[in-house]
N, C-alpha and C. Protein backbone atom coordinates (compact mmCIF):
# COMPACT_ATOMS: atom_id res chain seq x y z
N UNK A 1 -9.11 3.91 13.97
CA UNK A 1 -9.23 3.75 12.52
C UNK A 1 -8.97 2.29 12.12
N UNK A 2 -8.06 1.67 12.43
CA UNK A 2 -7.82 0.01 12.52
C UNK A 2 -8.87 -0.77 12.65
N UNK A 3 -9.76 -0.35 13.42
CA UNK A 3 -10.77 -1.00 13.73
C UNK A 3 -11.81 -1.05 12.73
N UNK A 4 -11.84 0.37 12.71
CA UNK A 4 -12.97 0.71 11.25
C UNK A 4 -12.67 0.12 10.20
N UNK A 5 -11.38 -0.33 10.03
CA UNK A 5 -10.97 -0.62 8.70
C UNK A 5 -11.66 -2.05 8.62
N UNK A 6 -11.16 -2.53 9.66
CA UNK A 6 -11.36 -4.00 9.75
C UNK A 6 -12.90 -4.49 9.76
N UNK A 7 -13.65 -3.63 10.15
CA UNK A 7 -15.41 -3.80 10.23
C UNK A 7 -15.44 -3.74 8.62
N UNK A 8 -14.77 -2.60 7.67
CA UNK A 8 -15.34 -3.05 6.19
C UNK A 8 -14.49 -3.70 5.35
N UNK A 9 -14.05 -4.00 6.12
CA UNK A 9 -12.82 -5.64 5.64
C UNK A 9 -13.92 -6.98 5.40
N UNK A 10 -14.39 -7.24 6.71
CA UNK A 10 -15.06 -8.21 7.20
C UNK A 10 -16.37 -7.79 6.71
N UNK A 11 -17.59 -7.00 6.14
CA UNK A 11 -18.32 -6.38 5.68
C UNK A 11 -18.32 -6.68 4.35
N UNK A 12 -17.49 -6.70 3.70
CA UNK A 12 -16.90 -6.51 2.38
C UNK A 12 -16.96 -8.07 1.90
N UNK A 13 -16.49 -9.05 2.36
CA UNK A 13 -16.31 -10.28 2.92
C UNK A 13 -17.45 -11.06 3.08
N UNK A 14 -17.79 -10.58 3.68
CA UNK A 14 -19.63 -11.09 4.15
C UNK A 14 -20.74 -10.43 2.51
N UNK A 15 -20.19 -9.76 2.40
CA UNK A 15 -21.20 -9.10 1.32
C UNK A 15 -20.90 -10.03 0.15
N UNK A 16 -19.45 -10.23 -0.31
CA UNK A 16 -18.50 -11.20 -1.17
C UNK A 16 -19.27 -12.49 -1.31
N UNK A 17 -19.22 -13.32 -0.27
CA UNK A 17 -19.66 -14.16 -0.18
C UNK A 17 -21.10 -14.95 -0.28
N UNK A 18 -22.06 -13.85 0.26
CA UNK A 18 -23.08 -13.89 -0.15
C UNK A 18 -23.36 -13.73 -1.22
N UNK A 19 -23.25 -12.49 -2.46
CA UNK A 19 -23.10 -12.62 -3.57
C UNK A 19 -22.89 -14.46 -4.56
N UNK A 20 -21.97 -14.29 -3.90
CA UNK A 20 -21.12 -15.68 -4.48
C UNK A 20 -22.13 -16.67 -4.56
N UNK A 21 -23.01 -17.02 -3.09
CA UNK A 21 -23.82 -18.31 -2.98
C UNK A 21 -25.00 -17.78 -3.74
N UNK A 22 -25.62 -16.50 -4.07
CA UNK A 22 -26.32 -16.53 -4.66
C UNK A 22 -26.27 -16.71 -6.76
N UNK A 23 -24.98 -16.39 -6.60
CA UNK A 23 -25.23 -16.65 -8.14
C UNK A 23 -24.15 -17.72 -8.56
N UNK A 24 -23.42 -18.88 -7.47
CA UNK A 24 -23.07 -19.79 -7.52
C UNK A 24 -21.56 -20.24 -8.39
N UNK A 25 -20.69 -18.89 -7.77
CA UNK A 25 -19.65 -18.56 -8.06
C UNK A 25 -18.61 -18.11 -7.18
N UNK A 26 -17.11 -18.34 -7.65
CA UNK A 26 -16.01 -17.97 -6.41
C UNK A 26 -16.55 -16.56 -6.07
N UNK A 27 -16.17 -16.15 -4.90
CA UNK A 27 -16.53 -14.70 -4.19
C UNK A 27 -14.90 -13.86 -4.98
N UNK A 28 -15.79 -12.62 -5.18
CA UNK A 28 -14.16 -11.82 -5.83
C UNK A 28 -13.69 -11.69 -4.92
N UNK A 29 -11.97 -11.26 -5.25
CA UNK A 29 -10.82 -10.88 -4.44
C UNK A 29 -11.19 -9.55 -4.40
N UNK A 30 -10.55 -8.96 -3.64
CA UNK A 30 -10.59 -7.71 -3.08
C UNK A 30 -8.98 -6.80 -3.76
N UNK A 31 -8.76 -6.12 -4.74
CA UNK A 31 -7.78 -5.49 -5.08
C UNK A 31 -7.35 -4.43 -4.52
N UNK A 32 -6.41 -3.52 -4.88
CA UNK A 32 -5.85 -2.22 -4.47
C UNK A 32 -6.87 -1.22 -4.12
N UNK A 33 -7.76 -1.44 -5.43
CA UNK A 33 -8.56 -0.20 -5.41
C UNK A 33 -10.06 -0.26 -4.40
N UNK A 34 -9.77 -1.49 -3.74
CA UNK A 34 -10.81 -1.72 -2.58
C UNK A 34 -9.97 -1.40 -1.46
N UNK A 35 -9.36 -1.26 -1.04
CA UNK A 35 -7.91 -1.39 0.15
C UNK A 35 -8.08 -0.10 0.31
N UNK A 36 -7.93 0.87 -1.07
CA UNK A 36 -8.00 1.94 -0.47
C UNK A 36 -8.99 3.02 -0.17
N UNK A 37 -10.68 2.18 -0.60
CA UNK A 37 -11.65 3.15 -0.58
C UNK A 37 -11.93 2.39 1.28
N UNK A 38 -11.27 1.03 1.44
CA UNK A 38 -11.57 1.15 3.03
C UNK A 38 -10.85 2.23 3.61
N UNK A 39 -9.85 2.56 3.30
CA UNK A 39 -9.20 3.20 4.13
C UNK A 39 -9.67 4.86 4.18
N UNK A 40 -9.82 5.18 3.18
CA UNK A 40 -10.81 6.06 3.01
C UNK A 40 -12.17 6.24 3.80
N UNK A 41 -12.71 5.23 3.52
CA UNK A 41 -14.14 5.71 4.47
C UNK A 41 -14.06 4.65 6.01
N UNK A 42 -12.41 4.20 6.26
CA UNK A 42 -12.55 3.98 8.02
C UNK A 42 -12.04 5.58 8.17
N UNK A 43 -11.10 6.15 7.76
CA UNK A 43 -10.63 7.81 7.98
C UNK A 43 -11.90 8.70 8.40
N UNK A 44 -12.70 8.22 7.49
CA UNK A 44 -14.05 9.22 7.02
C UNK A 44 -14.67 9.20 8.70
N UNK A 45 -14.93 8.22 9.01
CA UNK A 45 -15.78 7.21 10.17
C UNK A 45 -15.41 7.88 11.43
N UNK A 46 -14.47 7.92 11.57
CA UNK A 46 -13.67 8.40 12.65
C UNK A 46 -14.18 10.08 13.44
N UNK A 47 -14.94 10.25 14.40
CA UNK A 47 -15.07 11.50 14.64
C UNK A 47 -14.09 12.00 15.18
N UNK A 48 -14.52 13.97 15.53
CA UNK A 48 -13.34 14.70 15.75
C UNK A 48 -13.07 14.22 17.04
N UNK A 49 -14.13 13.83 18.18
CA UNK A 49 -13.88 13.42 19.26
C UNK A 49 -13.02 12.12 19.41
N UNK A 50 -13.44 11.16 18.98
CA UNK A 50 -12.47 10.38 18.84
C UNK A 50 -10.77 10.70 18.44
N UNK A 51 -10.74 11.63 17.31
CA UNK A 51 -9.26 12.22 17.37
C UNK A 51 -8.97 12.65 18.78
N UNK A 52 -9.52 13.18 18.94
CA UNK A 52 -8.94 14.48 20.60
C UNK A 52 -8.98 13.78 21.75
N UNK A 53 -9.85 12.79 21.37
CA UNK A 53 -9.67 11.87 22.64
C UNK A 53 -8.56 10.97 22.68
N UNK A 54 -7.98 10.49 21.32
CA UNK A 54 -6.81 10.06 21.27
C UNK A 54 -5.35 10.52 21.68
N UNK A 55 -5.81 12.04 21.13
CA UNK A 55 -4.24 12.53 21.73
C UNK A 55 -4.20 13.00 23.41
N UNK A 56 -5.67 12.77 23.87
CA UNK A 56 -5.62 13.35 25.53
C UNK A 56 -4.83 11.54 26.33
N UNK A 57 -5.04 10.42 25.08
CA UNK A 57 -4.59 9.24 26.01
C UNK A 57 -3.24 9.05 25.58
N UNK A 58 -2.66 9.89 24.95
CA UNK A 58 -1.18 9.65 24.45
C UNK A 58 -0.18 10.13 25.33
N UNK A 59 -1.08 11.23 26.29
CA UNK A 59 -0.35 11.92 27.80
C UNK A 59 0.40 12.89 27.50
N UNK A 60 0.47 13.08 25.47
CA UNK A 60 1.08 14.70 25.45
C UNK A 60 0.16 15.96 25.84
N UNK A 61 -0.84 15.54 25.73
CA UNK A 61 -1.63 16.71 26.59
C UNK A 61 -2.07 16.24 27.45
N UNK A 62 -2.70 17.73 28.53
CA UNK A 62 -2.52 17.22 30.22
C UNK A 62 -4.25 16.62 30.25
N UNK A 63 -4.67 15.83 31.01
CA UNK A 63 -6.32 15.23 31.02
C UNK A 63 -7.06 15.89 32.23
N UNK A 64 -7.52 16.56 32.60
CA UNK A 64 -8.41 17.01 33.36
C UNK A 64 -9.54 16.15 34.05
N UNK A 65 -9.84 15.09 33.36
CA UNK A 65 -10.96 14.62 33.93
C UNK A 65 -10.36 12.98 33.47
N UNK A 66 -10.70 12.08 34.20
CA UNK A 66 -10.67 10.84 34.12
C UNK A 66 -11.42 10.09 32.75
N UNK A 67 -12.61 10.79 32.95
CA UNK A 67 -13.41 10.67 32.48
C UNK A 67 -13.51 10.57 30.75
N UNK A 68 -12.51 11.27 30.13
CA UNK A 68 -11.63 11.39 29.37
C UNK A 68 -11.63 9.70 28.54
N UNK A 69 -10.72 9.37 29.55
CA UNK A 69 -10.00 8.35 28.73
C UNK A 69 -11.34 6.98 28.97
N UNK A 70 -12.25 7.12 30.27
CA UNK A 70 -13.03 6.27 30.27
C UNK A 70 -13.55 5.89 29.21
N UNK A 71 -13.81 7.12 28.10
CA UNK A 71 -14.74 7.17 26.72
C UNK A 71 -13.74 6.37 25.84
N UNK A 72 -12.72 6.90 25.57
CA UNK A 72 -12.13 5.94 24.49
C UNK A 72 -11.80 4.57 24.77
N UNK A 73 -11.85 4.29 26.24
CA UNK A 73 -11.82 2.92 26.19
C UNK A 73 -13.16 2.20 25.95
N UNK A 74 -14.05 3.08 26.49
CA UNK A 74 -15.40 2.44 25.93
C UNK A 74 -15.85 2.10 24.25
N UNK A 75 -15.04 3.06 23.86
CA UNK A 75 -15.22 3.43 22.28
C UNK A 75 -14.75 2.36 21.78
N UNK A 76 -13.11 2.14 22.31
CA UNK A 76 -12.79 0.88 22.12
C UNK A 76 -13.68 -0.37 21.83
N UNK A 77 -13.67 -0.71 22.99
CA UNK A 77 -14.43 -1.85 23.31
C UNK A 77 -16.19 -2.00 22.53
N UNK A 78 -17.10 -1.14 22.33
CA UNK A 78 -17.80 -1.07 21.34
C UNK A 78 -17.22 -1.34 20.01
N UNK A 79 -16.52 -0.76 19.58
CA UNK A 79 -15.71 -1.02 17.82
C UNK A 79 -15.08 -2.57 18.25
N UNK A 80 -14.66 -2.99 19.19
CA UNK A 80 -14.40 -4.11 18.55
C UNK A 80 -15.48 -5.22 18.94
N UNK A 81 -16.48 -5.27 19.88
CA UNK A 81 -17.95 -6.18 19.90
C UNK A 81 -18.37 -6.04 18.45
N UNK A 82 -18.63 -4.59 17.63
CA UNK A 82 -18.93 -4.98 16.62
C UNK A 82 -18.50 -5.45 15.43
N UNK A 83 -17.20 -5.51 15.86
CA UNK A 83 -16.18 -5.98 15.08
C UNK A 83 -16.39 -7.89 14.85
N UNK A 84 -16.76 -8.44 16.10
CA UNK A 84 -16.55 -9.64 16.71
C UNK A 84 -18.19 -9.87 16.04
N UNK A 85 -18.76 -9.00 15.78
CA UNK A 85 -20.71 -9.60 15.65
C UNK A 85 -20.11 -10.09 14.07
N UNK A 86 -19.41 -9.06 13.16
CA UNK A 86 -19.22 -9.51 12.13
C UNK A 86 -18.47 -10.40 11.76
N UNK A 87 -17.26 -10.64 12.63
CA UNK A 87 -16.58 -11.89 12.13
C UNK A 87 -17.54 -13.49 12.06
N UNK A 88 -18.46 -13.26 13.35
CA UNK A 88 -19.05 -14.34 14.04
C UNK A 88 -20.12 -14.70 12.42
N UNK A 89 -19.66 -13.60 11.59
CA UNK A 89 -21.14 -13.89 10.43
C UNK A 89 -20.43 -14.84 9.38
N UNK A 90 -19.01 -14.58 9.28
CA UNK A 90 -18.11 -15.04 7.93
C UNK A 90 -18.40 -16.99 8.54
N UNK A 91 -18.35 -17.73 6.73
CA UNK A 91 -18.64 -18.42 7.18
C UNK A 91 -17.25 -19.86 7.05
N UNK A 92 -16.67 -19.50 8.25
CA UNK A 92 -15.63 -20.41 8.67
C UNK A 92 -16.25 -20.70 9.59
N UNK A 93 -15.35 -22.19 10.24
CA UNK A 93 -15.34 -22.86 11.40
C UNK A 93 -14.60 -22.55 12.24
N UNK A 94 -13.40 -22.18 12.41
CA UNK A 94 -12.29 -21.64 13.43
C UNK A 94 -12.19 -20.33 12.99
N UNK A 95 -12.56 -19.49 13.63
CA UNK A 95 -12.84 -18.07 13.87
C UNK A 95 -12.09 -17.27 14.63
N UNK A 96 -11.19 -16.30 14.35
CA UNK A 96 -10.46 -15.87 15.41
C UNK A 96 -11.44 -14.78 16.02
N UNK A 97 -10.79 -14.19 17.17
CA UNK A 97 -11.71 -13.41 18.05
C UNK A 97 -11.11 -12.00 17.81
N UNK A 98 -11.71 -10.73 17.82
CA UNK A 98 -12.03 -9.37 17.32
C UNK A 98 -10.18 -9.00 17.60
N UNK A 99 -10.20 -9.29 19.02
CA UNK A 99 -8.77 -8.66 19.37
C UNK A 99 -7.89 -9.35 18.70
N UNK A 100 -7.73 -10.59 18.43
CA UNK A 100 -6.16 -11.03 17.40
C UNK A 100 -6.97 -10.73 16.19
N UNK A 101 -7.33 -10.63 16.14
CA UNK A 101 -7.84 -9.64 14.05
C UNK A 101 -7.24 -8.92 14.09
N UNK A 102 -7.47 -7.71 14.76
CA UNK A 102 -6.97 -5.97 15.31
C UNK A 102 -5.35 -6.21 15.15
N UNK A 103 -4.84 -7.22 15.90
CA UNK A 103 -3.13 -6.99 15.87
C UNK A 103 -2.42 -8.15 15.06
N UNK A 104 -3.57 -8.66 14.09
CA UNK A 104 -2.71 -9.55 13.31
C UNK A 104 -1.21 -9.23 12.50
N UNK A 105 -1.44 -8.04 12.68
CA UNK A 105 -0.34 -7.37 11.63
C UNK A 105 1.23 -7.06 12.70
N UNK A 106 0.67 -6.88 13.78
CA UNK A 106 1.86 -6.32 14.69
C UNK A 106 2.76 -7.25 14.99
N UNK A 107 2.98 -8.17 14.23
CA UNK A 107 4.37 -9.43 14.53
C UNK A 107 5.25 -8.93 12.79
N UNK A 108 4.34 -8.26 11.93
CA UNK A 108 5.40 -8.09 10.87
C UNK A 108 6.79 -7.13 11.10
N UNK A 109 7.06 -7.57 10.54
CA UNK A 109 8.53 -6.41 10.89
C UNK A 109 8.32 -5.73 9.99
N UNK A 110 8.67 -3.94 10.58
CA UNK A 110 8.95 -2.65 10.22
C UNK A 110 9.70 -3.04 9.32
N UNK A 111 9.89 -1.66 8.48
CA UNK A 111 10.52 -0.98 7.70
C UNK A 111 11.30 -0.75 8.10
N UNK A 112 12.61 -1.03 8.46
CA UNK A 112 13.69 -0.08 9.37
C UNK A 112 14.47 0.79 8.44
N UNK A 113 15.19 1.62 8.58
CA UNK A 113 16.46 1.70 7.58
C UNK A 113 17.05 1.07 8.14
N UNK A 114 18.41 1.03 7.27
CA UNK A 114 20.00 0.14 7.14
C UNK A 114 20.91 1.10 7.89
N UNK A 115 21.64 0.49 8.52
CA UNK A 115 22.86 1.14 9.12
C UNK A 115 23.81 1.63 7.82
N UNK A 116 24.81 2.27 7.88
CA UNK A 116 25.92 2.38 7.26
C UNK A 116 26.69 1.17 7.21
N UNK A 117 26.80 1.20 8.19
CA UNK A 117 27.24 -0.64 8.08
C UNK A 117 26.49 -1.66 7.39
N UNK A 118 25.45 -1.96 7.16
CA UNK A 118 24.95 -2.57 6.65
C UNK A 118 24.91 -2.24 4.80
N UNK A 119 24.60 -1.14 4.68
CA UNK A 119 24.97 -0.54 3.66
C UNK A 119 26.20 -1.03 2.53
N UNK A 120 26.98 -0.91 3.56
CA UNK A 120 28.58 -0.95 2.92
C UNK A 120 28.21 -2.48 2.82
N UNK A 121 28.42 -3.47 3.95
CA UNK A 121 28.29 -5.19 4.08
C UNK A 121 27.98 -5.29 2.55
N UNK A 122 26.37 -4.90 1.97
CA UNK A 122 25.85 -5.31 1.25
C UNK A 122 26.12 -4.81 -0.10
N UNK A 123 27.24 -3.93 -0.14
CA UNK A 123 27.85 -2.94 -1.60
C UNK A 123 29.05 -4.06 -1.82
N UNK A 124 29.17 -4.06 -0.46
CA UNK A 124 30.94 -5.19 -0.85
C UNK A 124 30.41 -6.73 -1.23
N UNK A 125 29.29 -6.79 -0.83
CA UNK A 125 28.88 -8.75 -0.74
C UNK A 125 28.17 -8.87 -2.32
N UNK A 126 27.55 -7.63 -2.86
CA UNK A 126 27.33 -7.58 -4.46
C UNK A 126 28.11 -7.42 -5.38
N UNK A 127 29.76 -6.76 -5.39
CA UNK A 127 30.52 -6.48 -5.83
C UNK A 127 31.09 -8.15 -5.91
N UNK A 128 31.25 -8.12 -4.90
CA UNK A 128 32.27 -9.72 -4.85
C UNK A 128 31.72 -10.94 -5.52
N UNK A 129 30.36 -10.83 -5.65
CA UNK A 129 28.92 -11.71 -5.95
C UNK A 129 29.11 -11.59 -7.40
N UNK A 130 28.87 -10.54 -8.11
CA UNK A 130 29.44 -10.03 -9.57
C UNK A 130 29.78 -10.90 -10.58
N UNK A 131 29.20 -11.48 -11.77
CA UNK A 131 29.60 -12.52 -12.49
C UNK A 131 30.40 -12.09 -13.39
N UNK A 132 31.60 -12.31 -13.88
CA UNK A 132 32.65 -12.04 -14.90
C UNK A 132 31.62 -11.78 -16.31
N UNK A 133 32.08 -10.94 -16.88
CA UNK A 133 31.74 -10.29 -18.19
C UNK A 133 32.03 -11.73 -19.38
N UNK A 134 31.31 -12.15 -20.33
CA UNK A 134 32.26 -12.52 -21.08
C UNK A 134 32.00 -11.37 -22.28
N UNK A 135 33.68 -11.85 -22.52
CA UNK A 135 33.86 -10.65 -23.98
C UNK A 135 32.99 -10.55 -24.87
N UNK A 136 32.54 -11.58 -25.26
CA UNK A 136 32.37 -12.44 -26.76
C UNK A 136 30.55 -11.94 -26.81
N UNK A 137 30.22 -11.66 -25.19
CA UNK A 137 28.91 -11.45 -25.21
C UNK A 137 28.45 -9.69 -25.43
N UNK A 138 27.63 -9.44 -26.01
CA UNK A 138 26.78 -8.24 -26.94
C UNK A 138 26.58 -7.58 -25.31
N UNK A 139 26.13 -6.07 -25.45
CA UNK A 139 26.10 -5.25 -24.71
C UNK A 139 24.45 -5.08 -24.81
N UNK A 140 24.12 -5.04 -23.95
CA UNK A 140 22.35 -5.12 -23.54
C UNK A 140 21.67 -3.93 -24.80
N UNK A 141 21.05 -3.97 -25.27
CA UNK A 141 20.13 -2.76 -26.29
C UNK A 141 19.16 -2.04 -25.62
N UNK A 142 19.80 -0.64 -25.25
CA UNK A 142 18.76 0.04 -24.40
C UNK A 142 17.87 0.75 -25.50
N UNK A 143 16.13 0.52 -24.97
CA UNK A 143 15.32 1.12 -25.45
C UNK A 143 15.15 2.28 -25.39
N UNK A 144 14.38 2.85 -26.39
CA UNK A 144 13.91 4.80 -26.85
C UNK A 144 13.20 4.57 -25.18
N UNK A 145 13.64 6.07 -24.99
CA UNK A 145 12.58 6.37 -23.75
C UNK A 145 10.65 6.18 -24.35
N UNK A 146 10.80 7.05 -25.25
CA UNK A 146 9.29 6.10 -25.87
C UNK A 146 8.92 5.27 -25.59
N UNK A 147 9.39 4.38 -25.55
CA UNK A 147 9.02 2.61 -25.75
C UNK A 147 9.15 2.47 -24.43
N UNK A 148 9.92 2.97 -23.67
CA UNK A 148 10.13 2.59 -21.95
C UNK A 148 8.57 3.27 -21.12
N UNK A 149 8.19 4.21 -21.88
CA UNK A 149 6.87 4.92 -21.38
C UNK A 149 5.93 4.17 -21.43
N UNK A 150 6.02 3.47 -22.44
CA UNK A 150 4.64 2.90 -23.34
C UNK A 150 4.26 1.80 -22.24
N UNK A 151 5.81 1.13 -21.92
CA UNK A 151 5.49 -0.38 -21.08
C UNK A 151 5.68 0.29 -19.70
N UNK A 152 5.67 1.18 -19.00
CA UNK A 152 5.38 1.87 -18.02
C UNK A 152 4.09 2.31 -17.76
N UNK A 153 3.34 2.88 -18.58
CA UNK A 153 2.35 2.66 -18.76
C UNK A 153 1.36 1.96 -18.63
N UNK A 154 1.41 0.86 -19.68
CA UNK A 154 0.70 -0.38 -19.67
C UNK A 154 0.69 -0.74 -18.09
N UNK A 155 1.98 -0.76 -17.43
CA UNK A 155 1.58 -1.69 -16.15
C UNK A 155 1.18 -0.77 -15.23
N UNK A 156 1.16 0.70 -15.03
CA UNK A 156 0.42 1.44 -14.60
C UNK A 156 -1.16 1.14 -14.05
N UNK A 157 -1.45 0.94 -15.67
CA UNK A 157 -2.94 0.74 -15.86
C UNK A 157 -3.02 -0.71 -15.70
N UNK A 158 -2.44 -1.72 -15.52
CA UNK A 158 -2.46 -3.16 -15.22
C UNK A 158 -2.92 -3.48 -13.90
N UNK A 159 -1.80 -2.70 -13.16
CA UNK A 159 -2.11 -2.89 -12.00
C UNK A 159 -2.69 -1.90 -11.02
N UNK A 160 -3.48 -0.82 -12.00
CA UNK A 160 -4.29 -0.09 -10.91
C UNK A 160 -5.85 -0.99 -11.30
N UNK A 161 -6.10 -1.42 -12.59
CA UNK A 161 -7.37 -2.10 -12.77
C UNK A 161 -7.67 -3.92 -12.78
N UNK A 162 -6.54 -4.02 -12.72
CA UNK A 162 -6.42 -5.68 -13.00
C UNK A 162 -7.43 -6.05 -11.10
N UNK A 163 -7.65 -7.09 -11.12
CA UNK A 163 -8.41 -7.95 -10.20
C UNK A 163 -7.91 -9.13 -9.59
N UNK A 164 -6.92 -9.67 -10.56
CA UNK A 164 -6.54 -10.44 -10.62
C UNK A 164 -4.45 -10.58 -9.40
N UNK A 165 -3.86 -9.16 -9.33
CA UNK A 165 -2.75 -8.81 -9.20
C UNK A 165 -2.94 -8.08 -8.20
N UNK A 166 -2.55 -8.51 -6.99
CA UNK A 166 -2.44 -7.27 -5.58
C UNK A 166 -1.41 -6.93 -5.50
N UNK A 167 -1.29 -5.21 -5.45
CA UNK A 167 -0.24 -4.85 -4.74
C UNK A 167 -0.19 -3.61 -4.03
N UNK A 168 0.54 -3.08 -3.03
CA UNK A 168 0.43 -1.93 -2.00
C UNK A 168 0.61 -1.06 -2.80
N UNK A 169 -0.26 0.13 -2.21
CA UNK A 169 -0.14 1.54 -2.69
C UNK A 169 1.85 2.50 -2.99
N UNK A 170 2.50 1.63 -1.92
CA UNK A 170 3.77 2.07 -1.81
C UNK A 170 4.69 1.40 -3.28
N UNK A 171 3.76 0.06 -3.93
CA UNK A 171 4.53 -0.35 -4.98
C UNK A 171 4.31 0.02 -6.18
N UNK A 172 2.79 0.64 -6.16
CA UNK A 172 2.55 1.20 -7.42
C UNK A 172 3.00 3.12 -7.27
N UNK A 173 2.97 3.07 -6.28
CA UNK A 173 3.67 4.75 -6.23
C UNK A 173 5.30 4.58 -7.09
N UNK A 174 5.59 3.31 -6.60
CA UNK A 174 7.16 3.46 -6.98
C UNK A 174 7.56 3.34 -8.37
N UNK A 175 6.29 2.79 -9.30
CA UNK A 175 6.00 2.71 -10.64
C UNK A 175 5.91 3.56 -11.04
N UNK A 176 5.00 4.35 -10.22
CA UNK A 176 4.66 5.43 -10.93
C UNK A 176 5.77 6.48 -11.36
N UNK A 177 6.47 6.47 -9.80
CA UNK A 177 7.60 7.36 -10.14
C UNK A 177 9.07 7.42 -11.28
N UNK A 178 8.76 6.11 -11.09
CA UNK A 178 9.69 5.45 -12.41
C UNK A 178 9.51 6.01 -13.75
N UNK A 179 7.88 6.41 -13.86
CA UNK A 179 7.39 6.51 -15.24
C UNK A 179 7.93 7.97 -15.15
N UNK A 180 7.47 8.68 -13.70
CA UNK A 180 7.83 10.49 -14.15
C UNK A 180 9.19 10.92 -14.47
N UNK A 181 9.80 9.72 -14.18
CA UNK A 181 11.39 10.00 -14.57
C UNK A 181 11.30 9.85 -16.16
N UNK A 182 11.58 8.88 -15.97
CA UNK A 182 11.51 8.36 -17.80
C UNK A 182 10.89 9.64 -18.72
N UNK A 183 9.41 10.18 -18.06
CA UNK A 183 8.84 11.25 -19.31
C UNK A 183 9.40 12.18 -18.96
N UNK A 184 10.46 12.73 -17.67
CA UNK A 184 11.41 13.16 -17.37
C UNK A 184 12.36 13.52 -18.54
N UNK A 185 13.19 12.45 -18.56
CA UNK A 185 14.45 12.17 -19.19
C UNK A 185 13.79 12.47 -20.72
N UNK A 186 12.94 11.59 -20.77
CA UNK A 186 12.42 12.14 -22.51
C UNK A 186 12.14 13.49 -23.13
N UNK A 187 11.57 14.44 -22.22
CA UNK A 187 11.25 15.54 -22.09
C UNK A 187 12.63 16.18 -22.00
N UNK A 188 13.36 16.24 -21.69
CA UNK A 188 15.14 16.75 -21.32
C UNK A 188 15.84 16.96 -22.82
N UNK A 189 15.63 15.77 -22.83
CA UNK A 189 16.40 14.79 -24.49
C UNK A 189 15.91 15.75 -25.77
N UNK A 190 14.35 15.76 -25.57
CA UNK A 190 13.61 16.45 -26.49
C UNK A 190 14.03 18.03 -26.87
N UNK A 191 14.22 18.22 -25.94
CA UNK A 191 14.42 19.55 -25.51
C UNK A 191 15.63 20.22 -26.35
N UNK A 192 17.20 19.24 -25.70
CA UNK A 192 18.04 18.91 -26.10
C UNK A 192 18.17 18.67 -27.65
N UNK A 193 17.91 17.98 -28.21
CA UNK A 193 17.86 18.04 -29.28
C UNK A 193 17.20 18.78 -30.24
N UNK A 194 16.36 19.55 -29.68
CA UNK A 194 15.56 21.09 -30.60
C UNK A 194 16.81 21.93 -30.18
N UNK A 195 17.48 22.49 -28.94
CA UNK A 195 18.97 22.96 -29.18
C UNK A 195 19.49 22.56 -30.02
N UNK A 196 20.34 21.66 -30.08
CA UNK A 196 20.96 21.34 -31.17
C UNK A 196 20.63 21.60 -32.17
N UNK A 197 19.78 20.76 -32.83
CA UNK A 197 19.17 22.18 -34.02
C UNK A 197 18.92 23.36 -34.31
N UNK A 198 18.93 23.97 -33.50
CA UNK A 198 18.43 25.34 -33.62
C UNK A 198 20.22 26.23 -34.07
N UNK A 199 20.94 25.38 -32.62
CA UNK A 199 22.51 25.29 -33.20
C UNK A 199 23.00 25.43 -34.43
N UNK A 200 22.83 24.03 -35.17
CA UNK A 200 23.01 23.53 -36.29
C UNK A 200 22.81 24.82 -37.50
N UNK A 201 21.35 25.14 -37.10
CA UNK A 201 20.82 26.29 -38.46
C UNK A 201 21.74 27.20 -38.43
N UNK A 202 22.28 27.79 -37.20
CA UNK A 202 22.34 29.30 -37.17
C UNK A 202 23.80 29.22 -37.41
């Protein structure tokens, strides 16, 4: 699937660009909502054989025939020649080659979790970090959940359509979730306070 992705990466790119020289303008960026229709149709791309052939080279299941794994390495090696026809089209001068494309990513560092230890380090090193209150200074004005929706919202829709603003599917999920709280909490409140009234009358 990596591979696939990367053929309509570079596809995408090549298409970009051409565009561009023909009507004599920067080539667009590529946003969220391109990121994820690649990923979508490298998923799509992918046959069932290719799945099954993957998990026969992972050695949790037993291989019967050699022959097996001969294919996915061939498969391999096809996806990335054509991987390499398309880079060879983009139009730079220093060109990397199909295989460091494929693992450009594998020097980033994981996601790990935090130890407990680390945890704590970093509860005690913010605590201690902590800037003294002054008295004299006003207490922050928290907004109506309303108003917290509204600008939740807005950047919702900012940054699922903007062109201009990249960001991972994992950062706008975390927006998002922000917002279901909030109409959460508003929804609670609402609620809450038709009790109370209803209280009040009776």
């Amino acid at each position: 699937m990596q591979a696939q992705y990367r053929k309509l990466l570079v596809r995408n790119r090549i298409e970009a660009y051409e565009i561009s020289q023909e009507l004599n303008k920067e080539p667009t960026t590529i946003n969220i909502h391109d990121s994820i229709d690649f990923s979508v149709n490298a998923w799509n791309s992918v046959s069932q054989q290719t799945i099954n052939n993957c998990w026969k080279y992972t050695g949790i299941l037993p291989i019967n025939e050699m022959d097996e794994i001969d294919k996915i390495e061939d498969q391999a090696l096809h996806d990335e020649m054509e991987l390499q026809d398309l880079i060879n089209e983009l139009p730079f001068d220093n060109l990397m080659d199909a295989d460091e494309f494929l693992h450009i990513d594998d020097c980033l560092k994981s996601n790990e979790g935090l130890t407990d230890d680390e945890i704590v380090s970093m509860i005690k090193s913010n605590n201690n970090n902590e800037p003294e209150m002054d008295p004299d200074e006003e207490p922050p004005v928290v907004i109506p959940e309303t108003k917290a929706l509204g600008y939740l919202d807005d950047l919702v829709l900012f940054f699922k359509h903007s062109s201009d603003v990249c960001i991972n599917p994992n950062e706008l999920s975390v927006l998002q979730k922000l917002r279901h709280q909030v109409l959460k909490l508003h929804v609670n409140n609402s609620k809450q306070t038709t009790l109370d009234n209803f209280v009040q009358i009776l």
